[in-house]
N, C-alpha and C. Protein backbone atom coordinates (compact mmCIF):
# COMPACT_ATOMS: atom_id res chain seq x y z
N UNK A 1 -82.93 112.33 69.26
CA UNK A 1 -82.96 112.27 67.82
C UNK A 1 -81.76 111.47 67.31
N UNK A 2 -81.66 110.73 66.33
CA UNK A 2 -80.84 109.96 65.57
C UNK A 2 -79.79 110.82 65.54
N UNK A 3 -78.34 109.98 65.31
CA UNK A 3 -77.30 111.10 65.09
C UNK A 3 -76.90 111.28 63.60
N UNK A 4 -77.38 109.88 63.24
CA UNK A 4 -77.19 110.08 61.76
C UNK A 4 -77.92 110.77 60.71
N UNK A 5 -79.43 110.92 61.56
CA UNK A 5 -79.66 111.58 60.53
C UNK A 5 -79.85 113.31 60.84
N UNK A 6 -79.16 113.49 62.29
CA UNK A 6 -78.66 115.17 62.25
C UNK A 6 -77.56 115.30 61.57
N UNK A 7 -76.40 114.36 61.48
CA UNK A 7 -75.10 114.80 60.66
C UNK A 7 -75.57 114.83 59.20
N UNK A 8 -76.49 113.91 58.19
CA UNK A 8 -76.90 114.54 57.32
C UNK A 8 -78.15 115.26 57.30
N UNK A 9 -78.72 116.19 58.01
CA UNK A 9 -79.38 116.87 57.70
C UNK A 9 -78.80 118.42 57.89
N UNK A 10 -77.58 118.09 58.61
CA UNK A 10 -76.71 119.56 58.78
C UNK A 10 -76.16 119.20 57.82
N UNK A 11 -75.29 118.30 57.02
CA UNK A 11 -74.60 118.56 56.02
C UNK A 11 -75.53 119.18 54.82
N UNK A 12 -76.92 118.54 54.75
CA UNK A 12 -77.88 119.55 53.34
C UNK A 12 -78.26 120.70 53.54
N UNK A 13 -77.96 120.60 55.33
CA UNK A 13 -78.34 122.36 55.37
C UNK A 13 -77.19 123.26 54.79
N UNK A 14 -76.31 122.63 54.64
CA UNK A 14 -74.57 123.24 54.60
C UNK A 14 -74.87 123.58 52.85
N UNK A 15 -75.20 122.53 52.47
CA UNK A 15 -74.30 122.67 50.89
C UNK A 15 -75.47 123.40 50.49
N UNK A 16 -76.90 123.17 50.60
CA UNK A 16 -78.16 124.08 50.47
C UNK A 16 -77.43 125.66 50.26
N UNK A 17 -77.37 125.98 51.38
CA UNK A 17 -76.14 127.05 52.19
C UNK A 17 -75.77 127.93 50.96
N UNK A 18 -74.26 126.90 50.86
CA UNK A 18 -73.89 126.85 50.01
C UNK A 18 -74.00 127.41 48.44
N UNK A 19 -75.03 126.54 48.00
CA UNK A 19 -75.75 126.15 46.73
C UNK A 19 -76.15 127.65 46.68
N UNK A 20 -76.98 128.15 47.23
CA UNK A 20 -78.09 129.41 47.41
C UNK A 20 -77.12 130.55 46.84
N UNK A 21 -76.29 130.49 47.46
CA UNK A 21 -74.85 131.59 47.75
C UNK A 21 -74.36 131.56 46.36
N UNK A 22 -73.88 130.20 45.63
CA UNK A 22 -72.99 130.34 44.90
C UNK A 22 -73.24 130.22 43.15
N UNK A 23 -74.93 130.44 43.42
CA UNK A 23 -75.68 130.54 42.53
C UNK A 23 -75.92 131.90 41.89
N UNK A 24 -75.37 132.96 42.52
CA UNK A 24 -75.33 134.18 42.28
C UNK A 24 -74.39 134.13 40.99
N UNK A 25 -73.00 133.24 41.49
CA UNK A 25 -71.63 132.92 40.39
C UNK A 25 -72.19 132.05 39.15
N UNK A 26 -73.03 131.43 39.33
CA UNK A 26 -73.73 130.57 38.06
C UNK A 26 -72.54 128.91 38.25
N UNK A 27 -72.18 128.93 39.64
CA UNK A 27 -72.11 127.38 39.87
C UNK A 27 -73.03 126.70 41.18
N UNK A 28 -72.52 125.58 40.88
CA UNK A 28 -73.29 124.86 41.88
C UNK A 28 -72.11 123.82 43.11
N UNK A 29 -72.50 123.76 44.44
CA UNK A 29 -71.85 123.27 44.87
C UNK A 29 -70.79 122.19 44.72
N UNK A 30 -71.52 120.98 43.69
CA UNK A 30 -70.80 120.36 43.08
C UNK A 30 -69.48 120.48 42.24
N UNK A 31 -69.98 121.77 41.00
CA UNK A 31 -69.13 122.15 40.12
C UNK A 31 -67.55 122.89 41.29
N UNK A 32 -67.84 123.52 42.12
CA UNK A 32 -67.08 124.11 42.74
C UNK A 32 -66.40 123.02 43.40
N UNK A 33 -66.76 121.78 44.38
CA UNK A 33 -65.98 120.89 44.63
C UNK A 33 -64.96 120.60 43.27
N UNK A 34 -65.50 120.34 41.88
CA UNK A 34 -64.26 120.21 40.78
C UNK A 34 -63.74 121.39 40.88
N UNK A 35 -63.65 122.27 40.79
CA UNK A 35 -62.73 123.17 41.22
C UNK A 35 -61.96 123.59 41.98
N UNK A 36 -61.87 122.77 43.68
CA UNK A 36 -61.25 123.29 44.23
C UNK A 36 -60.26 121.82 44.38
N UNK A 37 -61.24 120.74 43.84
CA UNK A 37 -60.06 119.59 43.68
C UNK A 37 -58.98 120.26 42.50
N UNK A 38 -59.39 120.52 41.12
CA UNK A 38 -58.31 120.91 40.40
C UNK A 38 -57.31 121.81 40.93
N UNK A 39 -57.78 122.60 41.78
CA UNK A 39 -56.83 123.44 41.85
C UNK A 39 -55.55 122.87 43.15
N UNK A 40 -56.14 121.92 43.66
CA UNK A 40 -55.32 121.51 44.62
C UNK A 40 -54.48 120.28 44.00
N UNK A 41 -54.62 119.54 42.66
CA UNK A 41 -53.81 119.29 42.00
C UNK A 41 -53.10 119.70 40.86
N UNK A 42 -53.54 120.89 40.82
CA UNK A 42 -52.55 121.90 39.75
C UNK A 42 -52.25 121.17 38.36
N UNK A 43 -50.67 120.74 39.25
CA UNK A 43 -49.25 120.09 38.83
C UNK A 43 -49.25 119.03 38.93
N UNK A 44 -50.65 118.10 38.70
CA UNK A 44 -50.61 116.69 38.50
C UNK A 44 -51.52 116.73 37.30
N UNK A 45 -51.45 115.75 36.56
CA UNK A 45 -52.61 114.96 35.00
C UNK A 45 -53.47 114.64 36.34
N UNK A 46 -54.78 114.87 36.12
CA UNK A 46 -55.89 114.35 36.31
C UNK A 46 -56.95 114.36 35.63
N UNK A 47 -57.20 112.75 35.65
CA UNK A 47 -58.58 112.48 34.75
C UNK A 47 -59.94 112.75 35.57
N UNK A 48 -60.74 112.76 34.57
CA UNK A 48 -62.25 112.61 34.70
C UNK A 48 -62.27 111.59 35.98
N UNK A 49 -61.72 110.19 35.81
CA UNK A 49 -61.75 109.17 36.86
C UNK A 49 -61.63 109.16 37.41
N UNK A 50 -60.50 110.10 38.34
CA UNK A 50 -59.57 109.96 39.01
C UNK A 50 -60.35 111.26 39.95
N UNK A 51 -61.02 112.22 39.35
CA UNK A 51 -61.82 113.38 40.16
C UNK A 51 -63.26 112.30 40.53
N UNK A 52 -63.53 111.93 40.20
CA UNK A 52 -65.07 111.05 40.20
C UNK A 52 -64.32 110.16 41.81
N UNK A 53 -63.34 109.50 41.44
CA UNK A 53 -62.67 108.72 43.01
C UNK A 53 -62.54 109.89 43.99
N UNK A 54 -62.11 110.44 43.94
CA UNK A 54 -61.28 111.78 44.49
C UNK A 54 -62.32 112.10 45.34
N UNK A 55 -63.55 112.92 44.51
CA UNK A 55 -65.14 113.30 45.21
C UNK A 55 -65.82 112.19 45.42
N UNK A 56 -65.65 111.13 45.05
CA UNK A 56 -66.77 109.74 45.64
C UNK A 56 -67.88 110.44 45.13
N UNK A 57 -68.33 110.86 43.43
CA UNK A 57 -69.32 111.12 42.75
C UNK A 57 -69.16 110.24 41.77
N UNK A 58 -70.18 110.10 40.91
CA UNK A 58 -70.45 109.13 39.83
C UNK A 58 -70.13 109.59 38.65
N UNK A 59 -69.67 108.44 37.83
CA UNK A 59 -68.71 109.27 36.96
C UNK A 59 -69.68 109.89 35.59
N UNK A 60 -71.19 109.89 35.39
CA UNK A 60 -71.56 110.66 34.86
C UNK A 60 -72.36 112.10 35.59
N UNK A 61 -72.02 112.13 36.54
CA UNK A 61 -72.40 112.99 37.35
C UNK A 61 -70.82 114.14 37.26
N UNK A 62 -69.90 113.51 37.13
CA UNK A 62 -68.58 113.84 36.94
C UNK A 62 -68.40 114.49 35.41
N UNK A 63 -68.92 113.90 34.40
CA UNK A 63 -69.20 114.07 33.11
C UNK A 63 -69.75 115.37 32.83
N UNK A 64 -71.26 115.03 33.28
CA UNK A 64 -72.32 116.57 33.36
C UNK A 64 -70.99 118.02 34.02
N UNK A 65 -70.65 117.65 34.78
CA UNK A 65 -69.97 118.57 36.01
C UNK A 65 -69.08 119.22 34.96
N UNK A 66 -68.08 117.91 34.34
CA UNK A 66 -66.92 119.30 33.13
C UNK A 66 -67.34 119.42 32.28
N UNK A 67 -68.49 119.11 31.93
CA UNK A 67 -68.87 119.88 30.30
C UNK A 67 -69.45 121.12 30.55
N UNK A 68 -70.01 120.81 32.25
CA UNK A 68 -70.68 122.53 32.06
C UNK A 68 -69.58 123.82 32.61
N UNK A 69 -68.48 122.53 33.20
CA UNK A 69 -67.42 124.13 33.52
C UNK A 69 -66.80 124.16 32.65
N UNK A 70 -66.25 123.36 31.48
CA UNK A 70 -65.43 123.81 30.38
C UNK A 70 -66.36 124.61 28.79
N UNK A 71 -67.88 124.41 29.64
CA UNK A 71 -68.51 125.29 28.14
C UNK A 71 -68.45 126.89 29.44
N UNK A 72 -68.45 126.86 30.28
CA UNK A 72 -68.40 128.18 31.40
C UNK A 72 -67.19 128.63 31.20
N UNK A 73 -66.20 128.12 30.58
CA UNK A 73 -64.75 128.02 30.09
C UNK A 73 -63.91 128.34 31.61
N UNK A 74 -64.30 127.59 33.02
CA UNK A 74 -63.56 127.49 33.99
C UNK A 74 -62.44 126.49 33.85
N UNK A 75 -62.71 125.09 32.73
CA UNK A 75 -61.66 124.09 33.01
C UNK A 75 -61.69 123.63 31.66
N UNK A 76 -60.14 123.43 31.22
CA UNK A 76 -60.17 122.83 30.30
C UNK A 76 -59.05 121.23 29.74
N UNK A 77 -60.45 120.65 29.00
CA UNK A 77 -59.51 119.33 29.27
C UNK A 77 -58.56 119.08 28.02
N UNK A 78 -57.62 118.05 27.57
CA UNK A 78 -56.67 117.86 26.84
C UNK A 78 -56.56 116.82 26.40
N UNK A 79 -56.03 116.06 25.85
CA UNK A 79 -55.51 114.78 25.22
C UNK A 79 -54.59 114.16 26.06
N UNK A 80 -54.44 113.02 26.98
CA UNK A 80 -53.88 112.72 27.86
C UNK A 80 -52.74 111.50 27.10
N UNK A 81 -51.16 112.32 27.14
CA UNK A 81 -50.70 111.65 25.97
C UNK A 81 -50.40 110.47 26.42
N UNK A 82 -50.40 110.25 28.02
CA UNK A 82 -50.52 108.38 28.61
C UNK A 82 -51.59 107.33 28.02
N UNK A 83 -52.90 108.16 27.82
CA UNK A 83 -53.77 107.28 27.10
C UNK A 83 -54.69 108.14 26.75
N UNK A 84 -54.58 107.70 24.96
CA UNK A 84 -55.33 108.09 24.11
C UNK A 84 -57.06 108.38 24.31
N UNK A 85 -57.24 107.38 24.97
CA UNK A 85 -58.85 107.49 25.79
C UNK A 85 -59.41 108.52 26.58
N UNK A 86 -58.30 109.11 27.35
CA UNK A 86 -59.07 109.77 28.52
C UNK A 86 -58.18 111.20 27.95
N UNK A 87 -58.82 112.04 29.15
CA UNK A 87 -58.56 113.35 28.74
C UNK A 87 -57.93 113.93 30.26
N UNK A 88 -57.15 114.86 30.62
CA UNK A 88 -56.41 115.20 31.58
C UNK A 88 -57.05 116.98 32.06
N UNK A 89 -57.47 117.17 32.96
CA UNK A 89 -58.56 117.86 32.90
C UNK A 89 -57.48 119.55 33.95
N UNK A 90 -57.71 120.57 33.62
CA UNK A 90 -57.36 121.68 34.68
C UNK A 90 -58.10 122.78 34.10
N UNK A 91 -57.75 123.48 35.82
CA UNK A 91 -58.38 124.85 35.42
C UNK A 91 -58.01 125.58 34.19
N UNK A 92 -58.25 126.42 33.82
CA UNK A 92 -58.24 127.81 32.74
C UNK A 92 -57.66 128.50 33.58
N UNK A 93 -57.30 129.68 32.65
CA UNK A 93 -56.84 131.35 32.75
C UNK A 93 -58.21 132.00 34.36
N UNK A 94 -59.26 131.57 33.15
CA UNK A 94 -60.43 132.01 33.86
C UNK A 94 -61.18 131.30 35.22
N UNK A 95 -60.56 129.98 35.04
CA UNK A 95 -61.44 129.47 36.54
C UNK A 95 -59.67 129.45 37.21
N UNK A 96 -58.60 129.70 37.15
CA UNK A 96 -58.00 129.97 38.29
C UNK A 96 -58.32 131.73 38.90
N UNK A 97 -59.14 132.85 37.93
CA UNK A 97 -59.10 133.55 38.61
C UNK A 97 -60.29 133.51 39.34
N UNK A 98 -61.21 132.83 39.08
CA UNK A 98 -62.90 133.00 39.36
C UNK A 98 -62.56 132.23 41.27
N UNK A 99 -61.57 131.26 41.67
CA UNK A 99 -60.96 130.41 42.23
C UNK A 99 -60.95 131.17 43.47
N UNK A 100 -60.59 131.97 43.70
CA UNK A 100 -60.04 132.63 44.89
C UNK A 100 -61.75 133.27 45.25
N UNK A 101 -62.08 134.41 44.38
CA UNK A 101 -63.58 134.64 44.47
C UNK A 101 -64.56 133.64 45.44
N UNK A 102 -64.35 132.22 44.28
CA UNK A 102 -65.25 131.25 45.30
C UNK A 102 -64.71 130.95 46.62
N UNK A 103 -63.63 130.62 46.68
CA UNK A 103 -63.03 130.47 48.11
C UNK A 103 -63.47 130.99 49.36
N UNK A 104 -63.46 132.65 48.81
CA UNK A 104 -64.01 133.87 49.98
C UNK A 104 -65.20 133.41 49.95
N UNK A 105 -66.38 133.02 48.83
CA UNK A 105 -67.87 132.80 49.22
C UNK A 105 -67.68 131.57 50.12
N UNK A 106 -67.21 130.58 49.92
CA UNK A 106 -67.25 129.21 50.72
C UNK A 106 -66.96 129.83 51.85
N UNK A 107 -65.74 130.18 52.22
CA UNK A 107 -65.69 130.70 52.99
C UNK A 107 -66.39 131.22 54.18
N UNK A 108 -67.04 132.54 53.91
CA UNK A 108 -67.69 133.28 53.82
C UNK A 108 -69.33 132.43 54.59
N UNK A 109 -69.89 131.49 53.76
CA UNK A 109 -71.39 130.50 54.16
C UNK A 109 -70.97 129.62 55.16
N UNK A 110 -69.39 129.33 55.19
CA UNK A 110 -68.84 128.28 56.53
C UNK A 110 -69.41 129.63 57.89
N UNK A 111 -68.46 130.19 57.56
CA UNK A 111 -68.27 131.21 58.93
C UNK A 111 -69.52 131.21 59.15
N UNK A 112 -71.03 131.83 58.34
CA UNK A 112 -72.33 132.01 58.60
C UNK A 112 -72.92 130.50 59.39
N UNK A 113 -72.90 129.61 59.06
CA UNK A 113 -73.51 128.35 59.00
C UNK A 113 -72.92 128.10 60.61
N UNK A 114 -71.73 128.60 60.80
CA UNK A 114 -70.96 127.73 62.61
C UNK A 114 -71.32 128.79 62.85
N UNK A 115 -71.27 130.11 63.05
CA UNK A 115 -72.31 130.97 63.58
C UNK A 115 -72.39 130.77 64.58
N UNK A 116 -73.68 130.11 65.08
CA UNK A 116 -74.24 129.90 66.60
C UNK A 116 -73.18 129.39 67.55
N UNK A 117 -72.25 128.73 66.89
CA UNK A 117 -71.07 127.90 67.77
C UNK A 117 -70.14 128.81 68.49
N UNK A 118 -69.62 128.64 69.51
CA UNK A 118 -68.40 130.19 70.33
C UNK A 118 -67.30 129.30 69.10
N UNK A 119 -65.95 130.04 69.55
CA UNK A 119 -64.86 129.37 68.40
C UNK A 119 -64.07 127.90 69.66
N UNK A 120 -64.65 127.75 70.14
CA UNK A 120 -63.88 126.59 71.05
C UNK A 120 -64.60 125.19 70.41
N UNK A 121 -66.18 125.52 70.45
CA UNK A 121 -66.93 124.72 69.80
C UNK A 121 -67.05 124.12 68.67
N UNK A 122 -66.69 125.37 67.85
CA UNK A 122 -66.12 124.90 66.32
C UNK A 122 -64.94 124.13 66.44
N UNK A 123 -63.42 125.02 67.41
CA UNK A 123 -62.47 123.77 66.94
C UNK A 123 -63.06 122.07 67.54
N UNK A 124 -63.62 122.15 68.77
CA UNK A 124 -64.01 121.00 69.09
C UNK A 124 -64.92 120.13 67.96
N UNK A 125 -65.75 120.99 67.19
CA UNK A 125 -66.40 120.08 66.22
C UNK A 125 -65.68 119.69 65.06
N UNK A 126 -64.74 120.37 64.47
CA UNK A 126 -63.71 119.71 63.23
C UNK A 126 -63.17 118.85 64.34
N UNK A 127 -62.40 119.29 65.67
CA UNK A 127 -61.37 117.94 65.88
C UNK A 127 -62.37 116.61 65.98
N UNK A 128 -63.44 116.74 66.63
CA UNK A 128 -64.66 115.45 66.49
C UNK A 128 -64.99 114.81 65.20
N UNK A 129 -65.13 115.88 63.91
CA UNK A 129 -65.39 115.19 62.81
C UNK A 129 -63.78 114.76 62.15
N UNK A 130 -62.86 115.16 62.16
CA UNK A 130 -61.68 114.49 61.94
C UNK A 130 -61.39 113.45 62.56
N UNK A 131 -61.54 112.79 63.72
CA UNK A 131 -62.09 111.84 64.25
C UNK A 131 -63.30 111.01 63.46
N UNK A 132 -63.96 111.29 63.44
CA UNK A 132 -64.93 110.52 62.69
C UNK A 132 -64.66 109.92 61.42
N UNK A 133 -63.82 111.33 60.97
CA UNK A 133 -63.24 110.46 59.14
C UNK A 133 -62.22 109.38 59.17
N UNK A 134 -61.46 109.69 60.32
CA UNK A 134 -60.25 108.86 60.24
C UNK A 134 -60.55 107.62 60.31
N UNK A 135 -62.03 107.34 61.33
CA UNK A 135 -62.41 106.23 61.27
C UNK A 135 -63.17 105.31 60.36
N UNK A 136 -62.65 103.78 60.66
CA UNK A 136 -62.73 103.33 59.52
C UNK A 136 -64.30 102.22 59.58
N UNK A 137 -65.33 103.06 59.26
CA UNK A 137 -66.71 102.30 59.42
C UNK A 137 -67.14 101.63 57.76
């Protein structure tokens, strides 16, 4: 079988996974990637743009994504006083606490999903796919 198209068909099985799980919380895999990017830049301005580069998503796909977590009131954006144009985007009160919650679910659908793997297998498969990212195709 192709390898490319088992690495993405395990990755849709993943975020599927995922998705299923974290739909209980009323997000979606996506929205939660903006969330766990914000939270890993805290203590930096980040734009709309700059998360759209960040996730290699499109920037109205990026758009849809904070209007529905800042009407969910997980993130909220600001007046970015470098430029009047854009807006500087972070978590809330409420999506840094909702934050940890999702973590344990991600969490939580990883551990389920490697499952079948012993734990030698798993580290062997991150050190293989860290390998893979580093490379430059």
């Amino acid at each position: 079988m192709n390898t490319a198209f088992l690495l993405l068909n395990t990755a849709k099985n993943l975020k599927y996974g995922l998705n299923r799980t974290l739909e209980t919380y009323n997000i979606t895999a996506q929205q939660w990637a903006v969330i766990q990017r914000l939270s890993q830049v805290a203590n930096e301005n980040i734009t709309a743009q700059q998360l759209s580069q960040d996730l290699e998503m499109d920037k109205q796909t990026i758009s849809e994504i904070v209007k529905r977590l800042e009407s969910k009131q997980l993130l909220i954006r600001e007046k970015n006083p470098n430029d009047r144009r854009a807006y500087q985007l972070k978590l809330s009160k409420i999506g840094i606490q909702a934050l940890t919650q999702y973590q344990e679910v991600s969490q939580t659908v990883l551990e389920a999903f490697l499952s079948p793997l012993t734990a030698a297998e798993q580290a062997q498969l991150q050190k293989l796919l860290f390998k893979l990212q580093a490379s430059d195709v």
